[in-house]
N, C-alpha and C. Protein backbone atom coordinates (compact mmCIF):
# COMPACT_ATOMS: atom_id res chain seq x y z
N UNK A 1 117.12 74.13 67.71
CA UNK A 1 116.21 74.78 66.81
C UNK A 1 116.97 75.86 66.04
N UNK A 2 116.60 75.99 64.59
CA UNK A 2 117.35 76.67 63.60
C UNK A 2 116.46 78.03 63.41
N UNK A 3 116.17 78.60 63.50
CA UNK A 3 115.93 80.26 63.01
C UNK A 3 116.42 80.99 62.03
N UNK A 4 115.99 81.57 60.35
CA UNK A 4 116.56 82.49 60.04
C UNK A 4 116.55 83.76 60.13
N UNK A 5 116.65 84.54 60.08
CA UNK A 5 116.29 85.98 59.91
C UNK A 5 116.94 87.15 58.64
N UNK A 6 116.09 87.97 57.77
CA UNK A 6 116.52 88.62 56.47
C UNK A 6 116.57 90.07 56.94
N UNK A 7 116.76 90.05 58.37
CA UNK A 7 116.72 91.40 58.42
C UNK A 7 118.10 91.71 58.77
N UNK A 8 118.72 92.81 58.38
CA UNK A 8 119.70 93.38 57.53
C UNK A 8 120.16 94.90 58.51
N UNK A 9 120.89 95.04 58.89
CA UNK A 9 121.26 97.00 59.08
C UNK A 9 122.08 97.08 58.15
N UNK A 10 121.85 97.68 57.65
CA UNK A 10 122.69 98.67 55.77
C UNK A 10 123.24 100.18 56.49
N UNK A 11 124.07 100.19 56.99
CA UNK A 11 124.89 101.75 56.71
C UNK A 11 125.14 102.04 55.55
N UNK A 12 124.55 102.83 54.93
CA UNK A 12 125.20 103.25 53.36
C UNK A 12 125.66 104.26 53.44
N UNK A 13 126.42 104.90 52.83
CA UNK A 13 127.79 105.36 52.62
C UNK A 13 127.75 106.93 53.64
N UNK A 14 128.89 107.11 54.52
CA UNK A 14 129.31 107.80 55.39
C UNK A 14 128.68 109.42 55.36
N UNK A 15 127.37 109.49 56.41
CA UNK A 15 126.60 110.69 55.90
C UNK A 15 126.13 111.00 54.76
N UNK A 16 125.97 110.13 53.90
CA UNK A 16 124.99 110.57 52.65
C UNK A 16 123.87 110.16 53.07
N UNK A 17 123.83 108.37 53.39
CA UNK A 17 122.49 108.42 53.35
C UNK A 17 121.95 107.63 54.67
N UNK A 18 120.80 107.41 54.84
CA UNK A 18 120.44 107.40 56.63
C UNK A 18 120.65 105.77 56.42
N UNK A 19 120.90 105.27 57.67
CA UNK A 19 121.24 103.83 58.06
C UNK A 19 119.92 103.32 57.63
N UNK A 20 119.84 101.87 57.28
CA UNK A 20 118.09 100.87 57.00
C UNK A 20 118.30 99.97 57.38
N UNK A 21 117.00 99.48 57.60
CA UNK A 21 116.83 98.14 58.05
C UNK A 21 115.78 97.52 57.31
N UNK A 22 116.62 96.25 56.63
CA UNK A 22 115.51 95.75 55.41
C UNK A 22 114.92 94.26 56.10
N UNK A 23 114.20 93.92 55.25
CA UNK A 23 113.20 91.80 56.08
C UNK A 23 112.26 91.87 55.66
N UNK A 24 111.50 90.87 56.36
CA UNK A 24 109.82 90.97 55.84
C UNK A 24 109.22 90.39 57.30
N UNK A 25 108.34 91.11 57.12
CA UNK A 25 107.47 91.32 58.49
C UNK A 25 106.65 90.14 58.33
N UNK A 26 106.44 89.57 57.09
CA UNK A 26 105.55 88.52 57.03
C UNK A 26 106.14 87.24 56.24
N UNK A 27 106.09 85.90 56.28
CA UNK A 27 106.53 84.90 55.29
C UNK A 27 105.56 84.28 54.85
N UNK A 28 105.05 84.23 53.74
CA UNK A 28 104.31 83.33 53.12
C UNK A 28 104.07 81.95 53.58
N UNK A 29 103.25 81.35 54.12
CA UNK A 29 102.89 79.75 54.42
C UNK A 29 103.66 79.19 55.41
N UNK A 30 104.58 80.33 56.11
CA UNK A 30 105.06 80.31 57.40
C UNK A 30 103.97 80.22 58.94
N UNK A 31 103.75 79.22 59.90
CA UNK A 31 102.82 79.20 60.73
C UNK A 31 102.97 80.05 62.17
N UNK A 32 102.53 80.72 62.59
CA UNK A 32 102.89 82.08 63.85
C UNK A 32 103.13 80.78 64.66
N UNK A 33 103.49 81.22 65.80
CA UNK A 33 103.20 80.24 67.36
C UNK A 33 101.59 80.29 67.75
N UNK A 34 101.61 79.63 68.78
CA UNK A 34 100.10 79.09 68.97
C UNK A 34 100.08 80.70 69.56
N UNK A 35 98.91 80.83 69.26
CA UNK A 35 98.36 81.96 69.54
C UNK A 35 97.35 82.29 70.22
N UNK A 36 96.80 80.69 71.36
CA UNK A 36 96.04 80.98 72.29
C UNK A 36 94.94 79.76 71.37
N UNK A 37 95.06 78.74 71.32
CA UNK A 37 94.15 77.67 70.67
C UNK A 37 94.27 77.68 69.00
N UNK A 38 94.97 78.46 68.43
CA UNK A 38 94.89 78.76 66.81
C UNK A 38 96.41 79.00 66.60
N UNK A 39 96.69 79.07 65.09
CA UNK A 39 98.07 79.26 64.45
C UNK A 39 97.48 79.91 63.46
N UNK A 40 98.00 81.27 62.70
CA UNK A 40 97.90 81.74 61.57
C UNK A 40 98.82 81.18 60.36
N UNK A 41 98.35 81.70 59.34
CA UNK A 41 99.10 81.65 58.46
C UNK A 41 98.76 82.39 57.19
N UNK A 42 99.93 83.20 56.92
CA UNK A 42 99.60 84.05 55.63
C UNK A 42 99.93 83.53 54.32
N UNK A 43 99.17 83.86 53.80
CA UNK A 43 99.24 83.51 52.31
C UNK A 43 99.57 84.28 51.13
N UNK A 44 99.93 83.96 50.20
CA UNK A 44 100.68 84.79 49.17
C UNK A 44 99.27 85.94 48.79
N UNK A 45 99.06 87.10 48.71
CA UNK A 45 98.13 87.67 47.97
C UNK A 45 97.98 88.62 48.98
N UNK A 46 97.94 87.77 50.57
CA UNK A 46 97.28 88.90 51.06
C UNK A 46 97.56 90.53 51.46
N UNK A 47 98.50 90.65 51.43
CA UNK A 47 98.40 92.39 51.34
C UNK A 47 98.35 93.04 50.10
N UNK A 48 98.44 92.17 49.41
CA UNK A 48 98.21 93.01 47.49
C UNK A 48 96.80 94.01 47.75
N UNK A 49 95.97 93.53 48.06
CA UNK A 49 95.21 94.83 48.02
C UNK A 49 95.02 95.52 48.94
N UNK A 50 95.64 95.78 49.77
CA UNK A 50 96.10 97.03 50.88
C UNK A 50 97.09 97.79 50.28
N UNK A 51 97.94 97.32 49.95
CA UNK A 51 99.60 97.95 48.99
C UNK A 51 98.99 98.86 47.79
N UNK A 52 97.96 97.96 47.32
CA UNK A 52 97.75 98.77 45.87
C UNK A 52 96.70 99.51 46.44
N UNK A 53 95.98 99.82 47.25
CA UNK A 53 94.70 100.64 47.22
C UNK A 53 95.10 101.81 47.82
N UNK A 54 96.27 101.37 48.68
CA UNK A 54 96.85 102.43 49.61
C UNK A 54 95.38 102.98 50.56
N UNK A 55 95.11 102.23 51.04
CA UNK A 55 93.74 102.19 51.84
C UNK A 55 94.04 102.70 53.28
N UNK A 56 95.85 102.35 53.80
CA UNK A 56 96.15 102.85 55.18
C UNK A 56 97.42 103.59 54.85
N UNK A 57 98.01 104.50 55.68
CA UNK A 57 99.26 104.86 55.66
C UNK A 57 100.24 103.77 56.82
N UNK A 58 100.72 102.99 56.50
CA UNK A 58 101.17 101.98 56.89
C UNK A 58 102.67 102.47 58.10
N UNK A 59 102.72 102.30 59.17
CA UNK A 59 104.08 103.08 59.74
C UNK A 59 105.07 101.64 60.08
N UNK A 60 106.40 102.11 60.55
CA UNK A 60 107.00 101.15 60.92
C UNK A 60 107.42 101.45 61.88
N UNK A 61 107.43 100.47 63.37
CA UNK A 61 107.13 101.11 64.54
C UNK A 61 108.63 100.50 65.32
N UNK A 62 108.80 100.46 66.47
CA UNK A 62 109.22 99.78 67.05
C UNK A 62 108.71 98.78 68.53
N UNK A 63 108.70 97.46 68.62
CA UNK A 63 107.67 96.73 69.33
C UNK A 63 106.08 97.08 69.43
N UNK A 64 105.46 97.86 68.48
CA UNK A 64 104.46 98.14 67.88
C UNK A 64 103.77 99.14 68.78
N UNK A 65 104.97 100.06 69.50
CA UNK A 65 104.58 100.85 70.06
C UNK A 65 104.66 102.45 69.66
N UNK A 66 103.21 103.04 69.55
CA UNK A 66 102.64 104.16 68.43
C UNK A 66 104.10 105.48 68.52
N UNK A 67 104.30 106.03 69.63
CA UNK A 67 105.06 106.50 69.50
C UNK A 67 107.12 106.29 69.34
N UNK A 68 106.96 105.33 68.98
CA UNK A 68 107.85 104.99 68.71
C UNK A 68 108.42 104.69 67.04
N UNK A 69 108.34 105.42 66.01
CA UNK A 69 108.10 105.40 64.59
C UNK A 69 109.36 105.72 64.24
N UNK A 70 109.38 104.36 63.25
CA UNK A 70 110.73 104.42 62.22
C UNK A 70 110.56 104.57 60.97
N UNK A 71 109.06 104.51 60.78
CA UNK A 71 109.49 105.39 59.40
C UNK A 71 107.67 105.14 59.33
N UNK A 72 107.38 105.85 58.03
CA UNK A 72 105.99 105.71 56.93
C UNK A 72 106.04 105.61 55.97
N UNK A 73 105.17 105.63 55.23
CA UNK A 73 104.62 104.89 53.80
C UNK A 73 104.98 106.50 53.38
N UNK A 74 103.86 107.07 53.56
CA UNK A 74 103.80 108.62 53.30
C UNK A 74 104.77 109.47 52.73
N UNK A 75 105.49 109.10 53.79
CA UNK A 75 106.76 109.81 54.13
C UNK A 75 108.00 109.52 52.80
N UNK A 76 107.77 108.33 53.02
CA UNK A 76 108.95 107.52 51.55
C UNK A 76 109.84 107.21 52.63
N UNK A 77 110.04 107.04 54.08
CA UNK A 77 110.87 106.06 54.51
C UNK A 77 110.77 104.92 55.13
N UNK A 78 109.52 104.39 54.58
CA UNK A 78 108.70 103.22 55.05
C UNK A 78 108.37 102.48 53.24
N UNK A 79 109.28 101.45 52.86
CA UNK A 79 108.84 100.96 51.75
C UNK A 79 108.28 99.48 51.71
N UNK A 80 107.25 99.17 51.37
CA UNK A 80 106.58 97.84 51.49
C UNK A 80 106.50 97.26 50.48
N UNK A 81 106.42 95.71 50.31
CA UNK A 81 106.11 95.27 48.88
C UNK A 81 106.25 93.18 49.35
N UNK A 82 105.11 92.89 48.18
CA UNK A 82 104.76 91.63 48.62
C UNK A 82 105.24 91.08 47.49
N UNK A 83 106.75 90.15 47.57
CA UNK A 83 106.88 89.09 46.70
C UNK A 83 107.04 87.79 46.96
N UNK A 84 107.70 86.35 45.98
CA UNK A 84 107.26 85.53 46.22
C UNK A 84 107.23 84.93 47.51
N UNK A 85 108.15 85.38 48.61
CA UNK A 85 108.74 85.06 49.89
C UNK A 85 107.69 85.40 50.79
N UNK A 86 107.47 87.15 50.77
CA UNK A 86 105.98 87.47 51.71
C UNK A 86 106.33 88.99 51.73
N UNK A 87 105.73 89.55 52.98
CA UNK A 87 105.82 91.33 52.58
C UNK A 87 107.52 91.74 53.06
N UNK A 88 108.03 92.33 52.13
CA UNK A 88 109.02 92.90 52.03
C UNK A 88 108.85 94.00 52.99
N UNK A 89 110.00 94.67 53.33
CA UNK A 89 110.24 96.05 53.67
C UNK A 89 111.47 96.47 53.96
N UNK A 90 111.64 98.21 53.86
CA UNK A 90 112.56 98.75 54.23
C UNK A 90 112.63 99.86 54.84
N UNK A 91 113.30 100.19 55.50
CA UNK A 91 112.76 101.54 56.58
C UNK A 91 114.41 102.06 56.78
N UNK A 92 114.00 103.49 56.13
CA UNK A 92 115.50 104.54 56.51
C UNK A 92 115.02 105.18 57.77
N UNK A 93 116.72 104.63 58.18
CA UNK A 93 115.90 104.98 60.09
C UNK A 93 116.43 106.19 60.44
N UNK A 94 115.26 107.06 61.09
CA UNK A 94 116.02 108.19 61.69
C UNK A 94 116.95 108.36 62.24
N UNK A 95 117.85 109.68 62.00
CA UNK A 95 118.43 110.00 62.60
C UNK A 95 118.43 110.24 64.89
N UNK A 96 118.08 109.25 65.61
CA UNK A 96 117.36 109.24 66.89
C UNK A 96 117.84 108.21 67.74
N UNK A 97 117.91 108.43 68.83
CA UNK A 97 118.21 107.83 69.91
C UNK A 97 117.49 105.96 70.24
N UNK A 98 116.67 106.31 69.41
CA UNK A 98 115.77 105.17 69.94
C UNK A 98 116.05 103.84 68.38
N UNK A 99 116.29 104.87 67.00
CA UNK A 99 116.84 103.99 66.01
C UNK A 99 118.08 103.62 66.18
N UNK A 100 119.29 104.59 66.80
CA UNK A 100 120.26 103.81 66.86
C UNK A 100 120.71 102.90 67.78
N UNK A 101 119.44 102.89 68.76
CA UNK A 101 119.91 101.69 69.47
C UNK A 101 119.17 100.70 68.93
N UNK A 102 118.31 101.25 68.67
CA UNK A 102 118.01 99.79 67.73
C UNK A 102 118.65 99.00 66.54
N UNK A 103 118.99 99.97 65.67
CA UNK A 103 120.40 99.35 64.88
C UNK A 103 121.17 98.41 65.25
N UNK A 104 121.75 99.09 66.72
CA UNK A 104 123.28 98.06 67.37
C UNK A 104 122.18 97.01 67.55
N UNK A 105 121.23 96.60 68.24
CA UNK A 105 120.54 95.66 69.01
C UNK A 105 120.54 94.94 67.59
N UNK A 106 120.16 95.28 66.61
CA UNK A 106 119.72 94.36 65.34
C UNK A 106 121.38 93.97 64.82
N UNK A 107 121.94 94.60 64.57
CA UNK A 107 123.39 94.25 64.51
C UNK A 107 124.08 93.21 65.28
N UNK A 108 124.06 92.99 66.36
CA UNK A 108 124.30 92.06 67.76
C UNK A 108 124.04 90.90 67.76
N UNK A 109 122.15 90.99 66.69
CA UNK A 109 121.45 89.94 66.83
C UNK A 109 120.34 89.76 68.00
N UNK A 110 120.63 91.11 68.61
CA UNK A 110 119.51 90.81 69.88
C UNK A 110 118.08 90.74 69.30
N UNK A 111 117.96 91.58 68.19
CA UNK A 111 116.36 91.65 68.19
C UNK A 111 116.89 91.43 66.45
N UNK A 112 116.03 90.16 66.42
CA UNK A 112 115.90 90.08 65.09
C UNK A 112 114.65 89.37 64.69
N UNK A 113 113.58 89.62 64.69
CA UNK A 113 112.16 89.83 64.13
C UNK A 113 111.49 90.70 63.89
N UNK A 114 110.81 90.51 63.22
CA UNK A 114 109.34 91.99 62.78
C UNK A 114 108.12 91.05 62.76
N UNK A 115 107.16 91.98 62.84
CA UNK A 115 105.84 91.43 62.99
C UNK A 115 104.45 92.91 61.97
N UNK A 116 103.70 92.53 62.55
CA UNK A 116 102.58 93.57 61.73
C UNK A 116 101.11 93.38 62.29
N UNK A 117 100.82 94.74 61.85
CA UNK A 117 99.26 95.04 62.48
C UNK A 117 98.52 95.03 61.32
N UNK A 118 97.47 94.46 61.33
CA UNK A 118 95.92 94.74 60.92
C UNK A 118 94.70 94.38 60.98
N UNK A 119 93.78 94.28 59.96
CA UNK A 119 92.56 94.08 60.10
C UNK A 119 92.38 92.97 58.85
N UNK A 120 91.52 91.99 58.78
CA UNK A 120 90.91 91.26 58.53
C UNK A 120 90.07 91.68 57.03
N UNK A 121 90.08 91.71 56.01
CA UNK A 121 89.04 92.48 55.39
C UNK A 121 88.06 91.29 55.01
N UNK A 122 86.60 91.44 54.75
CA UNK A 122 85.45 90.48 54.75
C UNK A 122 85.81 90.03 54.25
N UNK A 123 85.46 88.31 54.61
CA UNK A 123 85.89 87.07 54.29
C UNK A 123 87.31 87.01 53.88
N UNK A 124 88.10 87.60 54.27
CA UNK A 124 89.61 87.68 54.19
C UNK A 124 90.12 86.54 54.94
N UNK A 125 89.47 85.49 55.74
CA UNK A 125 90.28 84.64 56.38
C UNK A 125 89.33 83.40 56.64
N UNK A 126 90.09 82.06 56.32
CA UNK A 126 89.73 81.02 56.37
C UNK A 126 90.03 80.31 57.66
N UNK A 127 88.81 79.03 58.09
CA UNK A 127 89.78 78.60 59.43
C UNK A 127 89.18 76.83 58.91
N UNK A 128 90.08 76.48 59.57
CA UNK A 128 89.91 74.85 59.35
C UNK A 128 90.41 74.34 60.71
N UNK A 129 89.74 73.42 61.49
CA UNK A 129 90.45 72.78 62.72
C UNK A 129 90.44 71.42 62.34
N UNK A 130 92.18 71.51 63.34
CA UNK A 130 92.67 70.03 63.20
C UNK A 130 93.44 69.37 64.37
N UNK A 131 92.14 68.51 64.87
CA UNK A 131 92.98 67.97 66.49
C UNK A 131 92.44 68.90 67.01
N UNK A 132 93.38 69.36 68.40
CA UNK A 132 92.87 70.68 69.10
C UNK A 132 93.18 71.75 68.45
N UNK A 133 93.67 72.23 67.34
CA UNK A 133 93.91 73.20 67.40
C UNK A 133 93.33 73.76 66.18
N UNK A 134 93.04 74.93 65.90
CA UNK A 134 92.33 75.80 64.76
C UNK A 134 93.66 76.82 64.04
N UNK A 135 93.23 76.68 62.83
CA UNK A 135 93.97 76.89 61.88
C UNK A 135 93.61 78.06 61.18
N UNK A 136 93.56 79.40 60.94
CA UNK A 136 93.77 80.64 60.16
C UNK A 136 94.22 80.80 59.11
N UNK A 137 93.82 81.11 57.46
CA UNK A 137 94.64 81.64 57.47
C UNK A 137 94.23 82.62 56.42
N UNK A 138 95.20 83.78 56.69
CA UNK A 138 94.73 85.21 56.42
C UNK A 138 94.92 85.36 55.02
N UNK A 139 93.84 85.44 54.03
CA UNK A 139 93.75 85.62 52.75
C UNK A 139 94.24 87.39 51.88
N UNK A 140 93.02 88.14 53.05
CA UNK A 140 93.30 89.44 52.69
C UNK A 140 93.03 90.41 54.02
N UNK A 141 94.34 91.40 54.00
CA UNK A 141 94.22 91.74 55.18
C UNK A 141 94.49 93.27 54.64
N UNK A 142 94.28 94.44 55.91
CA UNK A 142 94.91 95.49 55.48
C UNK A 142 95.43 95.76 56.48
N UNK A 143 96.67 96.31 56.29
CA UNK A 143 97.82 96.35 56.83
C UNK A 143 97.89 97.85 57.20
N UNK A 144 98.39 97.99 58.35
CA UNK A 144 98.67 99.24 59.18
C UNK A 144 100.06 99.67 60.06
N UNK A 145 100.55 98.46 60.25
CA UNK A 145 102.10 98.89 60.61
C UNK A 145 102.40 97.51 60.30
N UNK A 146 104.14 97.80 59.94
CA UNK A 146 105.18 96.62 60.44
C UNK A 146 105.98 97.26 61.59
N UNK A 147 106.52 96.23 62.34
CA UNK A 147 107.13 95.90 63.89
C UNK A 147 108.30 95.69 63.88
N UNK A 148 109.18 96.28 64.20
CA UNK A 148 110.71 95.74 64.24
C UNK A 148 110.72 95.17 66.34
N UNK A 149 110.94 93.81 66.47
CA UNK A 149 110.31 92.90 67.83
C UNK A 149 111.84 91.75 67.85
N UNK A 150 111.76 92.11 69.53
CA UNK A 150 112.49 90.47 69.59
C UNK A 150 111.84 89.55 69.94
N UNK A 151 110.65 89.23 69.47
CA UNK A 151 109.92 88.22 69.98
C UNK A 151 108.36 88.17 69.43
N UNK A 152 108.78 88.11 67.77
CA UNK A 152 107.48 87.75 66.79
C UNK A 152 106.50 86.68 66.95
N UNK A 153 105.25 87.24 66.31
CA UNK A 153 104.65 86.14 66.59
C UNK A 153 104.53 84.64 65.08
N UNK A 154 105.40 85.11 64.47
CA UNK A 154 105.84 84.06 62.80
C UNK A 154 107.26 84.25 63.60
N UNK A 155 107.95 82.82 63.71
CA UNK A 155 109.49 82.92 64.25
C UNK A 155 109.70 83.20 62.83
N UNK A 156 109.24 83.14 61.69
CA UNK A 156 110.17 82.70 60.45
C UNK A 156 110.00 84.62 59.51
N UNK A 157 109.59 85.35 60.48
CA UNK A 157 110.03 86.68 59.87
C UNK A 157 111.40 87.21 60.36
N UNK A 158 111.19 88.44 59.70
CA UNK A 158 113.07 88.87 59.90
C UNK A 158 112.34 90.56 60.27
N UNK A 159 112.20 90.79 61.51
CA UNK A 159 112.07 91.94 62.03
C UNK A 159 110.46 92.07 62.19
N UNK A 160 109.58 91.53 62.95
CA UNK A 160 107.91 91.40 62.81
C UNK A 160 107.71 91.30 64.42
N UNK A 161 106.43 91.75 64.58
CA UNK A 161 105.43 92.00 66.05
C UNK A 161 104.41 91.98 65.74
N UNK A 162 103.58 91.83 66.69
CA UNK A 162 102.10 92.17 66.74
C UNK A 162 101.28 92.71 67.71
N UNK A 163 100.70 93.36 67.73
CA UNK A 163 99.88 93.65 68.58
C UNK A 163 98.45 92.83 69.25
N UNK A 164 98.77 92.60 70.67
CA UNK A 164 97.58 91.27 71.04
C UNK A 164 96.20 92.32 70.38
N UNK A 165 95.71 93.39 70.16
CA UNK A 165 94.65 94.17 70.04
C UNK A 165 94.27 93.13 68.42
N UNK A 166 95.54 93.30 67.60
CA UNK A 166 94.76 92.84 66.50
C UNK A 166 94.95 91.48 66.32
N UNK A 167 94.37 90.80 67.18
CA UNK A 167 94.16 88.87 67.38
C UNK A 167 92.96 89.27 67.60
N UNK A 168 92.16 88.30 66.81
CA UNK A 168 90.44 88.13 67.22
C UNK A 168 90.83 86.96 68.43
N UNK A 169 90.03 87.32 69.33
CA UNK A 169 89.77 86.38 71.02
C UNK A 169 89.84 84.58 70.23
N UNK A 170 91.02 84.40 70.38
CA UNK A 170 90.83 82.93 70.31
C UNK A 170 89.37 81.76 70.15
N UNK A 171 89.38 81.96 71.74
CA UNK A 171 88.61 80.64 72.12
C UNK A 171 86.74 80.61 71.39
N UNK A 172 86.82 82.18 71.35
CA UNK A 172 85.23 82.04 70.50
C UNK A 172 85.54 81.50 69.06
N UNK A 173 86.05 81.98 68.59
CA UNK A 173 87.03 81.66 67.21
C UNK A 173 86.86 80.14 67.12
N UNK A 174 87.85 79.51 67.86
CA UNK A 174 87.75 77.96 68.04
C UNK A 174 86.66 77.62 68.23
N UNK A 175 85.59 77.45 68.86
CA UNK A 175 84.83 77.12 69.24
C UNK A 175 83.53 77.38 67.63
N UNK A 176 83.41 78.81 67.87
CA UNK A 176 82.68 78.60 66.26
C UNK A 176 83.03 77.54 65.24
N UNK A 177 84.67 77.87 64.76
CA UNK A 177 85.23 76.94 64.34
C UNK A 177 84.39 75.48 63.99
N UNK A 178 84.80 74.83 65.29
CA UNK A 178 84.50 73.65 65.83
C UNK A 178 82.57 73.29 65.15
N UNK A 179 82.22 74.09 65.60
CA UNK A 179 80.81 73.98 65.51
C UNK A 179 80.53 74.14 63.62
N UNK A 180 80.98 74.81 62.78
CA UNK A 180 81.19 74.78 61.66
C UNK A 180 81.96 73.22 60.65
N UNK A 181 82.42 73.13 61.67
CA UNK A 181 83.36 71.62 60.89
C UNK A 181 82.71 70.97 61.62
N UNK A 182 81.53 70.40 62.76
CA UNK A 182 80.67 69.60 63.07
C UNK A 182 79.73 69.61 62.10
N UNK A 183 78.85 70.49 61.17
CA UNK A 183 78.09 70.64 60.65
C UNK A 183 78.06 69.86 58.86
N UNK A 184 79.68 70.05 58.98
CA UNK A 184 79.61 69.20 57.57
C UNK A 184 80.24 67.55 57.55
């Protein structure tokens, strides 16, 4: 099995400016792993209106754990952006114990995925089942962190996580699902 990954450690130039780590937390029409009876899939558009409304202050975490922050939106060392590929990002990493080991680890190759948190916004997500399994996929979402993870839930991002909190419970999911595509 082939894997790519776009995530990047950039040292730029000797104490001027802070080390980054660039990828995209998300790929366009890329399918997550099964995710407990379902597969997501994002689609081109959907964080455009989270990005532009600036509706969250978006952080960039590490394994999507709160105190662990590599950068923010806010701040200007958290930069996001959705093009044709999927959501971009870049994060100037602190000066800290916990970024530079994360650096070497991303350097190495140990951890090379990202992932992302959010919410669903109404009717932001479509599902279609096929065979056993139910199909997602996230139209419009708002976005609250990206994840620098060795172990995403889209293999096909370059530095991405998730948090199980923001998965709606599978099996009701499916099951509605199911009962919706019986009906027509």
């Amino acid at each position: 099995m082939e894997r790519r990954t776009a995530l990047e450690v950039r040292a730029a130039g000797k104490g001027s400016e802070p080390r980054r780590l660039i990828g995209y937390a998300s790929v366009f029409n890329s399918p997550s792993e099964d995710l407990g009876g379902f597969i997501e899939i994002v689609k081109p558009g959907a964080f455009k209106r989270s990005l532009e409304s600036n509706l969250t202050d978006p952080l960039a975490l590490v394994h999507h754990m709160p105190h662990l922050v590599l950068g923010r939106r806010s701040a200007g060392t958290l930069r996001l952006a959705e093009d044709d590929k999927g959501l971009a990002f870049e994060i100037d990493l602190p000066d800290t114990q916990t970024a530079r080991d994360l650096a070497v680890s991303v350097e190495r190759g140990d951890i090379r995925g990202a992932s992302f948190a959010f919410n669903v916004a109404e009717d932001g997500d479509r599902w279609e089942v096929k065979g056993d399994l139910a199909i997602r996929e996230l139209l419009d979402v708002t976005l609250h962190e990206v994840t620098i993870t060795a172990t995403p839930a889209y293999p096909d991002t370059e530095v991405a996580r998730r948090a199980l909190d923001t998965v709606i419970r599978p099996r009701p999911r499916l099951a509605l699902a199911r009962r919706f595509m019986d009906t027509l």
